[in-house]
PDB file of N, CA and C in Angstrom:
ATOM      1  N   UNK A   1      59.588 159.027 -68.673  1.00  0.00           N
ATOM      2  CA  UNK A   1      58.294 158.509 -68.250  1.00  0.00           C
ATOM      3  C   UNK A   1      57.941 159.155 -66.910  1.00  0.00           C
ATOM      4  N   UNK A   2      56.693 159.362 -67.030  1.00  0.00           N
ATOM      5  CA  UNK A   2      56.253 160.146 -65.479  1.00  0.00           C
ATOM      6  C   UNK A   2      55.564 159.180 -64.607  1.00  0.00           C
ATOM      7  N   UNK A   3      55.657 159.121 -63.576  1.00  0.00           N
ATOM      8  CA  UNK A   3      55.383 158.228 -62.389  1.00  0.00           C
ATOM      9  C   UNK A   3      53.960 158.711 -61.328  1.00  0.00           C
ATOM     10  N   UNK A   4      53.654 157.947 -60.704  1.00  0.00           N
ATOM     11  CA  UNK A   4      52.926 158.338 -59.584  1.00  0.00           C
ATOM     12  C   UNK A   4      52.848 157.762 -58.418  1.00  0.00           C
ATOM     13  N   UNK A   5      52.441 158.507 -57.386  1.00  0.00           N
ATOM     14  CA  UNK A   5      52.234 157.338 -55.807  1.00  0.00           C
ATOM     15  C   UNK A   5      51.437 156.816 -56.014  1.00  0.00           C
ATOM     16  N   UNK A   6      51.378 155.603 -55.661  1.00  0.00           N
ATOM     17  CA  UNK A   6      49.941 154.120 -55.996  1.00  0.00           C
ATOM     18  C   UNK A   6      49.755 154.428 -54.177  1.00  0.00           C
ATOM     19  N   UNK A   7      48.603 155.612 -53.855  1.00  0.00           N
ATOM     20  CA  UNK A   7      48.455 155.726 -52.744  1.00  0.00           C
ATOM     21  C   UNK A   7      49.096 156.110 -52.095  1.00  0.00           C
ATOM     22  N   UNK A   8      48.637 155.514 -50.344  1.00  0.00           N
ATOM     23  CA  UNK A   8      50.026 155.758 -49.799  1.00  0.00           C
ATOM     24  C   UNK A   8      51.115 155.037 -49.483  1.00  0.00           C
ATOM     25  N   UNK A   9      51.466 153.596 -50.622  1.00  0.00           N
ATOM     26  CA  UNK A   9      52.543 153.129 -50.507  1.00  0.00           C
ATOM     27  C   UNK A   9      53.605 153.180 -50.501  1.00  0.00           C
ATOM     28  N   UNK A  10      54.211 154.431 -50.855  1.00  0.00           N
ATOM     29  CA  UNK A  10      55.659 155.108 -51.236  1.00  0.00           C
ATOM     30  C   UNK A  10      55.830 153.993 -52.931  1.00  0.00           C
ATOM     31  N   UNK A  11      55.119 152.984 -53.242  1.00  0.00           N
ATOM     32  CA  UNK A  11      55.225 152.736 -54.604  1.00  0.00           C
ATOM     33  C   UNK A  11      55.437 153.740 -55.979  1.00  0.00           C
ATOM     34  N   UNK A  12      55.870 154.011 -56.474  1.00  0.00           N
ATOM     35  CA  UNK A  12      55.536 154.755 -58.051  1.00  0.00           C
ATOM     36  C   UNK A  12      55.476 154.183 -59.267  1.00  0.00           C
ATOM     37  N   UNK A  13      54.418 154.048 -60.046  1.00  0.00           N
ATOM     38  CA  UNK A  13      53.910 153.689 -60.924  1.00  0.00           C
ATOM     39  C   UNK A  13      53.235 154.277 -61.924  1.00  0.00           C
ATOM     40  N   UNK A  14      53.815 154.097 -63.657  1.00  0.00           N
ATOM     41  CA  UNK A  14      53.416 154.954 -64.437  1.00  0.00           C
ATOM     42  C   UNK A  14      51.559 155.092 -64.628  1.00  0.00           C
ATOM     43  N   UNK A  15      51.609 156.633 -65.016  1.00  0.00           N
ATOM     44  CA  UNK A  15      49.479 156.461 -65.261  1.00  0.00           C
ATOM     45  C   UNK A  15      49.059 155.832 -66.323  1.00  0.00           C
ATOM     46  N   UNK A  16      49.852 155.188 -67.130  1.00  0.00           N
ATOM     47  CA  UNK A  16      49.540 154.432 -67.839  1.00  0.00           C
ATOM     48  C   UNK A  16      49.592 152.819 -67.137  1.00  0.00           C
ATOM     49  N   UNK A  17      48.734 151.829 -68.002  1.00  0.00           N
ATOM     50  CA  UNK A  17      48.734 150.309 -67.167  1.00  0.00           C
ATOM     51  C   UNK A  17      48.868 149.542 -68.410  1.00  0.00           C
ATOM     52  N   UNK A  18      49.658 148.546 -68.600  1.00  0.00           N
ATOM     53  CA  UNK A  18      49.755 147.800 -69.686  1.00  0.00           C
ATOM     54  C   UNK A  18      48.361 146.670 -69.714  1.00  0.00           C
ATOM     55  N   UNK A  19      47.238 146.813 -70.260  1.00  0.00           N
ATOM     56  CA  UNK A  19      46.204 145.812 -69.757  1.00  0.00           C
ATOM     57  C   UNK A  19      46.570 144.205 -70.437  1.00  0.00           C
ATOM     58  N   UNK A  20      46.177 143.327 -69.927  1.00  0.00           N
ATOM     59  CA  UNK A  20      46.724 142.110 -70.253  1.00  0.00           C
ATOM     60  C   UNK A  20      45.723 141.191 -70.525  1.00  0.00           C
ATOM     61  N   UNK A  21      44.343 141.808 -70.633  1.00  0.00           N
ATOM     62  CA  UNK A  21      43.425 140.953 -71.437  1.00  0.00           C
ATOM     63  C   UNK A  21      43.366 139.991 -72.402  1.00  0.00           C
ATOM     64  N   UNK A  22      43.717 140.482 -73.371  1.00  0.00           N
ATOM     65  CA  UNK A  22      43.836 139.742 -74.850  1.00  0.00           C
ATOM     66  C   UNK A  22      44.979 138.916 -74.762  1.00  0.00           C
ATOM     67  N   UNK A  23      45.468 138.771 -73.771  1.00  0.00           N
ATOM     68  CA  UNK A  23      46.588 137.846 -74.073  1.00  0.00           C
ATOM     69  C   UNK A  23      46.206 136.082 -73.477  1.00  0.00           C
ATOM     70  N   UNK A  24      47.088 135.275 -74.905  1.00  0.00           N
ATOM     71  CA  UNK A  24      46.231 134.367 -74.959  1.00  0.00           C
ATOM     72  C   UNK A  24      44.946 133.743 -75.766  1.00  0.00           C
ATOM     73  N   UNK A  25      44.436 135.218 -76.044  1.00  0.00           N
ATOM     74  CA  UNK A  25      43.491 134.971 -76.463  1.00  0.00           C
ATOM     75  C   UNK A  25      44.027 135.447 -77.869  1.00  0.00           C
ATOM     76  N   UNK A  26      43.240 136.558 -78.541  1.00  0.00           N
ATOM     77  CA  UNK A  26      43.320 137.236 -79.807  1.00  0.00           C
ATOM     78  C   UNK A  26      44.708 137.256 -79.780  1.00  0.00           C
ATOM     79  N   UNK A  27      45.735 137.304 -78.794  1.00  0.00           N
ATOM     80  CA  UNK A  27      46.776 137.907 -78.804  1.00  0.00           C
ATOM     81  C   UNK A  27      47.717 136.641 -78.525  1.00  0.00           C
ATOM     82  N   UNK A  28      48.089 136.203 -79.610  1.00  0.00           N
ATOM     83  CA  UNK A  28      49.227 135.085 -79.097  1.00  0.00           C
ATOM     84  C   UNK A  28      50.252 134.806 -77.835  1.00  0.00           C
ATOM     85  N   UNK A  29      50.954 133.840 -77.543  1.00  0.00           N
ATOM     86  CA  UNK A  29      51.874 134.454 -76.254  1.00  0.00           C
ATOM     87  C   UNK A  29      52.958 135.052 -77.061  1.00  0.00           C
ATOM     88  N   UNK A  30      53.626 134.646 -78.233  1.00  0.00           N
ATOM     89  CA  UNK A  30      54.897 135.675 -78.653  1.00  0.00           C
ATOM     90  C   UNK A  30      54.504 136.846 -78.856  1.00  0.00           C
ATOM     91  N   UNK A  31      53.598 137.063 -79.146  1.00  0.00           N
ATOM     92  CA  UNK A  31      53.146 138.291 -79.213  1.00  0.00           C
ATOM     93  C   UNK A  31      52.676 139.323 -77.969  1.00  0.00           C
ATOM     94  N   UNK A  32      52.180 138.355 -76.959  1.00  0.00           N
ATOM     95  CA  UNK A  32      51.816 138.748 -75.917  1.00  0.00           C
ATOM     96  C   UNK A  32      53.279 139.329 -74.584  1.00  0.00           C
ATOM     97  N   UNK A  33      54.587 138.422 -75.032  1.00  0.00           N
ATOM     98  CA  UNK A  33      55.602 138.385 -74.064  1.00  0.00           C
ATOM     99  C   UNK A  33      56.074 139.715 -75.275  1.00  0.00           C
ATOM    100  N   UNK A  34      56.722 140.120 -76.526  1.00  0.00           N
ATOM    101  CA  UNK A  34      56.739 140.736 -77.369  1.00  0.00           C
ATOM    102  C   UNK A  34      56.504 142.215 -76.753  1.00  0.00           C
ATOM    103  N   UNK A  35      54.936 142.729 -76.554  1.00  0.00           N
ATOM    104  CA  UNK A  35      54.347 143.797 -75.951  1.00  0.00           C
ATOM    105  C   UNK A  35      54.928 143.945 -74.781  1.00  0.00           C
ATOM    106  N   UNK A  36      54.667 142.923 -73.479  1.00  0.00           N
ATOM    107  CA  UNK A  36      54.771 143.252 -72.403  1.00  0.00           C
ATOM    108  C   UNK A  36      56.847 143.486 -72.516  1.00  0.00           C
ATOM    109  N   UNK A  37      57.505 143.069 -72.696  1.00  0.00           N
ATOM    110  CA  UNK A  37      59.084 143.372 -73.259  1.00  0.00           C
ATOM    111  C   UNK A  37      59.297 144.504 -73.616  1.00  0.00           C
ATOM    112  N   UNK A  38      58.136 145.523 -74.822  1.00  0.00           N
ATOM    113  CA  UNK A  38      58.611 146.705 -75.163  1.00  0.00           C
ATOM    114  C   UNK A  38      57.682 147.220 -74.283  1.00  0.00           C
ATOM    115  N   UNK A  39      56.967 147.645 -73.378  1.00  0.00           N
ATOM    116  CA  UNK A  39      56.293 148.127 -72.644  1.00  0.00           C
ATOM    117  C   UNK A  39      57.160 148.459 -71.268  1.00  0.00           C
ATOM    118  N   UNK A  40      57.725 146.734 -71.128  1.00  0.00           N
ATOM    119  CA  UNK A  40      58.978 147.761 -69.803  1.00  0.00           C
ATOM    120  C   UNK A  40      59.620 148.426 -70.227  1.00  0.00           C
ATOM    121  N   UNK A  41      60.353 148.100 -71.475  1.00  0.00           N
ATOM    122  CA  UNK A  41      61.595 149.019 -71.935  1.00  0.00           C
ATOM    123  C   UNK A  41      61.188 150.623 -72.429  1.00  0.00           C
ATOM    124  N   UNK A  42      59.890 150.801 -72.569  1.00  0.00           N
ATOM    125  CA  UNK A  42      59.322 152.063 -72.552  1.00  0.00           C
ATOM    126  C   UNK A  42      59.290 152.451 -71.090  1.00  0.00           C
ATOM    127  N   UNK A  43      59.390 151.877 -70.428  1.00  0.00           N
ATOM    128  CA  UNK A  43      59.361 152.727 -68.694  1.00  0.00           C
ATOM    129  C   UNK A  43      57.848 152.444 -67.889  1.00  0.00           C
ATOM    130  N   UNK A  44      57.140 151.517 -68.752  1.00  0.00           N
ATOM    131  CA  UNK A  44      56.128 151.575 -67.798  1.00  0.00           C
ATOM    132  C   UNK A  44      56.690 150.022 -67.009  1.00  0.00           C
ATOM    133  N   UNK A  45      55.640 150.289 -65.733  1.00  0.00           N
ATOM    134  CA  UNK A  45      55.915 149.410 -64.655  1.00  0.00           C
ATOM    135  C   UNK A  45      54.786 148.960 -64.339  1.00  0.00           C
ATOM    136  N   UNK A  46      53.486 148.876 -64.553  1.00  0.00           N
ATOM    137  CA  UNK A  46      52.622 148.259 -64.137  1.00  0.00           C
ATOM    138  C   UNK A  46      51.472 147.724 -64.967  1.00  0.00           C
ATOM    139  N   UNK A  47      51.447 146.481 -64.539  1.00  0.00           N
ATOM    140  CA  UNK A  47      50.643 145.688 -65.673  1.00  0.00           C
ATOM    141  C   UNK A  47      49.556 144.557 -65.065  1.00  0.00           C
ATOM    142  N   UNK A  48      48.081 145.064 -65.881  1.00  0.00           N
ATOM    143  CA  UNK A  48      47.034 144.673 -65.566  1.00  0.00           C
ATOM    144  C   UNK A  48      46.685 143.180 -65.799  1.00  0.00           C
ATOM    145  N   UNK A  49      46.433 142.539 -64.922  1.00  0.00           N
ATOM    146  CA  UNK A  49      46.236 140.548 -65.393  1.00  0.00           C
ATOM    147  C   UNK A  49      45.105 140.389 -64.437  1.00  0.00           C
ATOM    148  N   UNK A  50      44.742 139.132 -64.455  1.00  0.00           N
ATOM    149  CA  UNK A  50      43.659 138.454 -63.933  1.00  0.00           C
ATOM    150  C   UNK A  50      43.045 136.974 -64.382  1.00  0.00           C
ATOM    151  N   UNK A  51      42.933 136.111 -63.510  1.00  0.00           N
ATOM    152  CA  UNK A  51      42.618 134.712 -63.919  1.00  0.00           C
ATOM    153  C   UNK A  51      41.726 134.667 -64.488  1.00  0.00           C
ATOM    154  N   UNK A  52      40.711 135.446 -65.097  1.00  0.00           N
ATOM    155  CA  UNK A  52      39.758 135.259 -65.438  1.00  0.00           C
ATOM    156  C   UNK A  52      39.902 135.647 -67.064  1.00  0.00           C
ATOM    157  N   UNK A  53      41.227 136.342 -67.403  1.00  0.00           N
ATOM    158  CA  UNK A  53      41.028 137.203 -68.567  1.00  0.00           C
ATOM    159  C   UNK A  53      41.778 135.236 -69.131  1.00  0.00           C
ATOM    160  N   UNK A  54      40.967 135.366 -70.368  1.00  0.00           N
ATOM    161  CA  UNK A  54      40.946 133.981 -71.202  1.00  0.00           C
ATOM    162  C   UNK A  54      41.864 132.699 -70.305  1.00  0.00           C
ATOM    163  N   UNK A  55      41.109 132.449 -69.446  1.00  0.00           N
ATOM    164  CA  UNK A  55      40.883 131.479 -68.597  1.00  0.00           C
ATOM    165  C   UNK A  55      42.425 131.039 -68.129  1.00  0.00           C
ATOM    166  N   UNK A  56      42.975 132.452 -67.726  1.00  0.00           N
ATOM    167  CA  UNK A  56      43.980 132.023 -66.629  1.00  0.00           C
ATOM    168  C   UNK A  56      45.544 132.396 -67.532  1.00  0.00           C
ATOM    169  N   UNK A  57      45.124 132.205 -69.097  1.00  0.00           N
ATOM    170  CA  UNK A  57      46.205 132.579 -69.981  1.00  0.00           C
ATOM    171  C   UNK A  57      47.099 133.839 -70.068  1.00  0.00           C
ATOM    172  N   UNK A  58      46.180 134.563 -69.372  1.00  0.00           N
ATOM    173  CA  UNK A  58      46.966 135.945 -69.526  1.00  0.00           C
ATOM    174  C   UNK A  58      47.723 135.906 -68.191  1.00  0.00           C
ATOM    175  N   UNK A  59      48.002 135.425 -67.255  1.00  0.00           N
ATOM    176  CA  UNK A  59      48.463 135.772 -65.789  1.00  0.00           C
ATOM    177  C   UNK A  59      49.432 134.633 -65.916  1.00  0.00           C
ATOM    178  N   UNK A  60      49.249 133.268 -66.945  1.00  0.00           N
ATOM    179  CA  UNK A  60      50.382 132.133 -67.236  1.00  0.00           C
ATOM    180  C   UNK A  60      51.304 133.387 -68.119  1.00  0.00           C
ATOM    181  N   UNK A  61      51.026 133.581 -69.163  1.00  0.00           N
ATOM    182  CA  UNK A  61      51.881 134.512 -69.945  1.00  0.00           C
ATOM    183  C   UNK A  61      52.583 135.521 -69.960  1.00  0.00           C
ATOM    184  N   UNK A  62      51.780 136.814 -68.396  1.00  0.00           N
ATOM    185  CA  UNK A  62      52.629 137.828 -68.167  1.00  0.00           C
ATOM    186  C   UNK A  62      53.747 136.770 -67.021  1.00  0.00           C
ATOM    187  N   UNK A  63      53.228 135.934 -66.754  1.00  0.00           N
ATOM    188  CA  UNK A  63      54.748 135.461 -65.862  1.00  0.00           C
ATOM    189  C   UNK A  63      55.641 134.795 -66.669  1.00  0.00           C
ATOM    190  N   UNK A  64      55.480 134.148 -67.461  1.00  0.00           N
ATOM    191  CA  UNK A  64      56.792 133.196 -68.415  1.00  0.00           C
ATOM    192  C   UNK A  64      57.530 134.449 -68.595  1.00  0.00           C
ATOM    193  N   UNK A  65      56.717 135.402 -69.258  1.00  0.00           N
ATOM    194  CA  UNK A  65      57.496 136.890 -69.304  1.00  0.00           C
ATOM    195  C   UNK A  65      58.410 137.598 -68.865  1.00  0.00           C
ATOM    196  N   UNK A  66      57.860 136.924 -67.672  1.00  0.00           N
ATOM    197  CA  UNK A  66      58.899 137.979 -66.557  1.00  0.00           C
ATOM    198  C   UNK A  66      59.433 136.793 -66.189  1.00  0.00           C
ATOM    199  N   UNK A  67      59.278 135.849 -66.245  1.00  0.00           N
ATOM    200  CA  UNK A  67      60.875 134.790 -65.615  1.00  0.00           C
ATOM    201  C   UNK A  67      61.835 134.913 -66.499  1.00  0.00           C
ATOM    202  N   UNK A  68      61.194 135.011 -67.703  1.00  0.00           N
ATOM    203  CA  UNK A  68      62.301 134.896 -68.700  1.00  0.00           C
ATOM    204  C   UNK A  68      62.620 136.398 -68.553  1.00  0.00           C
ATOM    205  N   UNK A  69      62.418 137.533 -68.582  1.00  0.00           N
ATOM    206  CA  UNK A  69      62.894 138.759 -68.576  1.00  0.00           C
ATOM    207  C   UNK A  69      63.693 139.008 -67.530  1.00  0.00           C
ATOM    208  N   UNK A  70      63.143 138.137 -66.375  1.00  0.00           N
ATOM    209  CA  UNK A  70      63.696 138.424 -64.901  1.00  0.00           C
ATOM    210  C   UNK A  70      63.555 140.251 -64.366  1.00  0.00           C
ATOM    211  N   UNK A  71      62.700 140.696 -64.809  1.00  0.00           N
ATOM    212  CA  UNK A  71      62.493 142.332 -64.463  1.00  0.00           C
ATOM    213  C   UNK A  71      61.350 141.926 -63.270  1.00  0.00           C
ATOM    214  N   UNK A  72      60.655 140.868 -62.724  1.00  0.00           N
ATOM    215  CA  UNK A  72      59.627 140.853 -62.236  1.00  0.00           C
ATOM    216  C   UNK A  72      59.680 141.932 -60.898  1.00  0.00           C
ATOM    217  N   UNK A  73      60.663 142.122 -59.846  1.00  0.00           N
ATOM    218  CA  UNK A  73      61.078 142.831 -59.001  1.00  0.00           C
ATOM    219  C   UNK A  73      60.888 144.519 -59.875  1.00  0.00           C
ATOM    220  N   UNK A  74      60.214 144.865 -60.805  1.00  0.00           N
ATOM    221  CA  UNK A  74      60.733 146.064 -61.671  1.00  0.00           C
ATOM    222  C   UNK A  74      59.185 146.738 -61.420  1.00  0.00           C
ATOM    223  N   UNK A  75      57.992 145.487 -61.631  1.00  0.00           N
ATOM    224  CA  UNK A  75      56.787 146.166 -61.775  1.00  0.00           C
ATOM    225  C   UNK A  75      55.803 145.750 -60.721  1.00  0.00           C
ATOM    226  N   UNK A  76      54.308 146.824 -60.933  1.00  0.00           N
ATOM    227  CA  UNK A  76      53.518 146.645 -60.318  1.00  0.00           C
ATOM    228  C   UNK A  76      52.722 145.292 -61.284  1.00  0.00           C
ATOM    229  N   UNK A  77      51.952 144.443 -60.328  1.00  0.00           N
ATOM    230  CA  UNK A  77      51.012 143.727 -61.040  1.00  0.00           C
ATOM    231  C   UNK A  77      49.625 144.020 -60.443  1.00  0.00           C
ATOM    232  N   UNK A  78      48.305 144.616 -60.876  1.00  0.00           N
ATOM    233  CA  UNK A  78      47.191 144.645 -60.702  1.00  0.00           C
ATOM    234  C   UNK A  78      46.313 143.688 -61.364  1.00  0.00           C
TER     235      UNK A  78
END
């Protein structure tokens, strides 16, 4: 997987972003924790959420995710 500087943070983060919209919504949470699971294990590290994407569900779901994965220290969250 290829990386990049997120600026000038000394961060690196793949150019790809896992977006986290649909989750919750169209996108169940097993299904939703499911993706975001093979998405780290593909090497990406940064993943798109927001309280607003289906009313707060997607930003409850990428975190159960990562407690239960415990990788949270692994990625970026935008």
């Amino acid at each position: 997987m290829q990386y990049r500087s997120l600026g000038r943070t000394g961060v690196q983060v793949t150019p790809l972003c896992l977006g986290a919209m649909n989750f919750g919504g169209p996108t169940d949470e097993a299904e939703s924790i499911a993706i975001i699971n093979r998405a780290l294990d593909g090497g990406i590290n940064f993943i798109d959420t927001a309280n607003v994407y289906n009313a707060g569900e997607s930003e409850r779901i990428v975190g159960k995710a990562l407690q239960q994965n415990g990788r949270r220290d692994e990625i970026v969250l935008a």
